[in-house]
C-alpha atoms as a PDB file:
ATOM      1  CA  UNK A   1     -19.076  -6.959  10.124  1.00  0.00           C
ATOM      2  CA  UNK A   2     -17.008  -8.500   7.553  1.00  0.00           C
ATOM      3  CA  UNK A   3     -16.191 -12.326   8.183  1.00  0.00           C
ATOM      4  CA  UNK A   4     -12.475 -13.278   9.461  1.00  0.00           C
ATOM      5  CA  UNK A   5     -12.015 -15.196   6.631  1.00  0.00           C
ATOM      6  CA  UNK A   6     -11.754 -12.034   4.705  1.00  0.00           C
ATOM      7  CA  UNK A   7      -9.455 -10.739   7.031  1.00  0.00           C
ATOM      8  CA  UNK A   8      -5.772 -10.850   4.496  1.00  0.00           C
ATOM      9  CA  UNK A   9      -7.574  -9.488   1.948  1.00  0.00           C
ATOM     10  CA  UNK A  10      -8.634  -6.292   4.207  1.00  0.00           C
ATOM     11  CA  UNK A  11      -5.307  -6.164   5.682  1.00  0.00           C
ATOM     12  CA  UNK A  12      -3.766  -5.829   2.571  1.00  0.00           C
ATOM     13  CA  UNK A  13      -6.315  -3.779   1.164  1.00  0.00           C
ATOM     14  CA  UNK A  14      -6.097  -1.269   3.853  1.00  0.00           C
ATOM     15  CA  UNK A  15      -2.283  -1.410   3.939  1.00  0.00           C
ATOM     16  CA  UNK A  16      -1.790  -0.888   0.213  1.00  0.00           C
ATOM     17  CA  UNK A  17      -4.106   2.382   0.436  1.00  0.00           C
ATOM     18  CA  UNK A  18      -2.201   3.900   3.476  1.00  0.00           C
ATOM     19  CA  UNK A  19       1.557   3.177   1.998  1.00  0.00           C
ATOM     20  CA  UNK A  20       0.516   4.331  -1.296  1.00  0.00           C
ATOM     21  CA  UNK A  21      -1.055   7.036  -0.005  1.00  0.00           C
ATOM     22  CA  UNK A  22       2.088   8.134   1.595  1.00  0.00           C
ATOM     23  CA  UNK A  23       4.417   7.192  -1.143  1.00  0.00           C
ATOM     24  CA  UNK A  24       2.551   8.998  -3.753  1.00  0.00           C
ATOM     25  CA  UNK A  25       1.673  11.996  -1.327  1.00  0.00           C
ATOM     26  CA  UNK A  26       5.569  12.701  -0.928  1.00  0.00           C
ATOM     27  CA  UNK A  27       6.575  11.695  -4.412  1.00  0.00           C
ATOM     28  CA  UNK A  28       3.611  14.431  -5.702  1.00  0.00           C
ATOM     29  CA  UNK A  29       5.303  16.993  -3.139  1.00  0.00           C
ATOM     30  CA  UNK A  30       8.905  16.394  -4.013  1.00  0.00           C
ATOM     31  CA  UNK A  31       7.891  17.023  -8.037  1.00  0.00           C
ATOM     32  CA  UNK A  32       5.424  19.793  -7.795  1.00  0.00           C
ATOM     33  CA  UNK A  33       6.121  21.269  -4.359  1.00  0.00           C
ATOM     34  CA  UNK A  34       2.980  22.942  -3.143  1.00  0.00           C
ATOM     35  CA  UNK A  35       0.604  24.660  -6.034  1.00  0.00           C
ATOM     36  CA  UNK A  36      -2.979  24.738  -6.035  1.00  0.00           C
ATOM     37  CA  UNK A  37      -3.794  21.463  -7.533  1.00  0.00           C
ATOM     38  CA  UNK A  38      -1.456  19.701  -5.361  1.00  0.00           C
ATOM     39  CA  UNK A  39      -4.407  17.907  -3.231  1.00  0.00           C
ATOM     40  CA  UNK A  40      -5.889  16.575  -6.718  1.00  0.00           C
ATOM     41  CA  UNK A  41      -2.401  15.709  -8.638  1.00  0.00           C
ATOM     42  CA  UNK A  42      -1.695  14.018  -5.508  1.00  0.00           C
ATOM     43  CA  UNK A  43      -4.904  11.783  -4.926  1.00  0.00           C
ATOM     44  CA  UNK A  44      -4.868  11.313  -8.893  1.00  0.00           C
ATOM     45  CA  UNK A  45      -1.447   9.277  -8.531  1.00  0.00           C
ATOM     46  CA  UNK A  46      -2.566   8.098  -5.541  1.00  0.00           C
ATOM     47  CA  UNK A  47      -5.868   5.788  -6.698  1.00  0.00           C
ATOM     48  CA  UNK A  48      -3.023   5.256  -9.820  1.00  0.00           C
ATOM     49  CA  UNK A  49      -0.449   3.822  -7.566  1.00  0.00           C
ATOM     50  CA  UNK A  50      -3.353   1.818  -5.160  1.00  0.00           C
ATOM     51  CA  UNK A  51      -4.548   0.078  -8.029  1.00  0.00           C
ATOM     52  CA  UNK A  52      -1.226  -1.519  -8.607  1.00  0.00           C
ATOM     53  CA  UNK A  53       0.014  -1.381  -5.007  1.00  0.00           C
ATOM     54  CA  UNK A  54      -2.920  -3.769  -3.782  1.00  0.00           C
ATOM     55  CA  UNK A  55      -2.325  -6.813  -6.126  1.00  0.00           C
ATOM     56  CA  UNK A  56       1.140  -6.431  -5.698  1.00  0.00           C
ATOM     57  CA  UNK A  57       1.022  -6.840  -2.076  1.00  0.00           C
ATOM     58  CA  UNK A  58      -1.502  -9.613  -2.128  1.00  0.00           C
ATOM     59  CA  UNK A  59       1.060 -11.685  -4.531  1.00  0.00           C
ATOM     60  CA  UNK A  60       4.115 -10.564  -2.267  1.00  0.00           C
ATOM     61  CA  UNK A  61       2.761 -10.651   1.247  1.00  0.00           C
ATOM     62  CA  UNK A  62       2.644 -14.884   0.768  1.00  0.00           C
ATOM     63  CA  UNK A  63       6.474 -14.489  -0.226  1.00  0.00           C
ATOM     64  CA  UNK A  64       7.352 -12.043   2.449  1.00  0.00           C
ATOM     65  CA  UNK A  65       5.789 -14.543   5.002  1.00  0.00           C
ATOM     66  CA  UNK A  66       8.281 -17.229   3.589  1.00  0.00           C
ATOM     67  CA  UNK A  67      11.244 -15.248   3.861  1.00  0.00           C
ATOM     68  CA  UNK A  68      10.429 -13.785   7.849  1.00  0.00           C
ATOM     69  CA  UNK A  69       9.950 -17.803   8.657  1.00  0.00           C
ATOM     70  CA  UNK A  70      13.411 -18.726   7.612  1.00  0.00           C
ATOM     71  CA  UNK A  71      15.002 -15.650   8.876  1.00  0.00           C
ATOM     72  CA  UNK A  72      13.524 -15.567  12.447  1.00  0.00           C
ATOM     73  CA  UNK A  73      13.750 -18.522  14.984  1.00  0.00           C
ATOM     74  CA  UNK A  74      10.482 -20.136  16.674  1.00  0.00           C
ATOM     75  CA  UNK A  75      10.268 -19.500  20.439  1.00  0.00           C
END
C-alpha cells in the first residue's frame, strides 16, 4: 500500500483524473456529438486536460483550504 503521507498527492491525483475526465468527456460531446472517433478525441483531450488539471489542483487545493476555514465556523 502506498504510505499516508502520500495521501494529498493521491487525492488530488485521483480527483484531477475523474473531473477532467468528465469535463473533457462532455466538452468532446457537446463539439463533436457522437462520431466514430468520439471515444479517442475524447480520451486525447482528456490525458491533455489531466496533465494540467493535476498541478493546478495541487497549487489550489492549499488555497481552497484557506478560504473554507474562514468561511465556515469551528464546532
Amino acid at each position: 500500500m502506498i504510505p499516508a503521507r502520500y495521501g494529498p498527492v493521491l487525492f488530488s491525483l485521483i480527483l484531477s483524473g475523474v473531473m477532467s475526465l468528465l469535463v473533457s468527456g462532455i466538452s468532446t460531446f457537446r463539439a463533436v456529438q457522437p462520431q466514430q472517433d468520439w471515444v479517442s478525441l475524447w480520451a486525447g483531450a482528456w490525458l491533455t486536460g489531466w496533465l494540467v488539471a493535476f498541478p493546478a489542483v495541487m497549487l489550489a487545493a492549499p488555497l481552497a483550504r484557506k478560504v473554507v476555514a474562514r468561511l465556515t465556523t469551528k464546532g
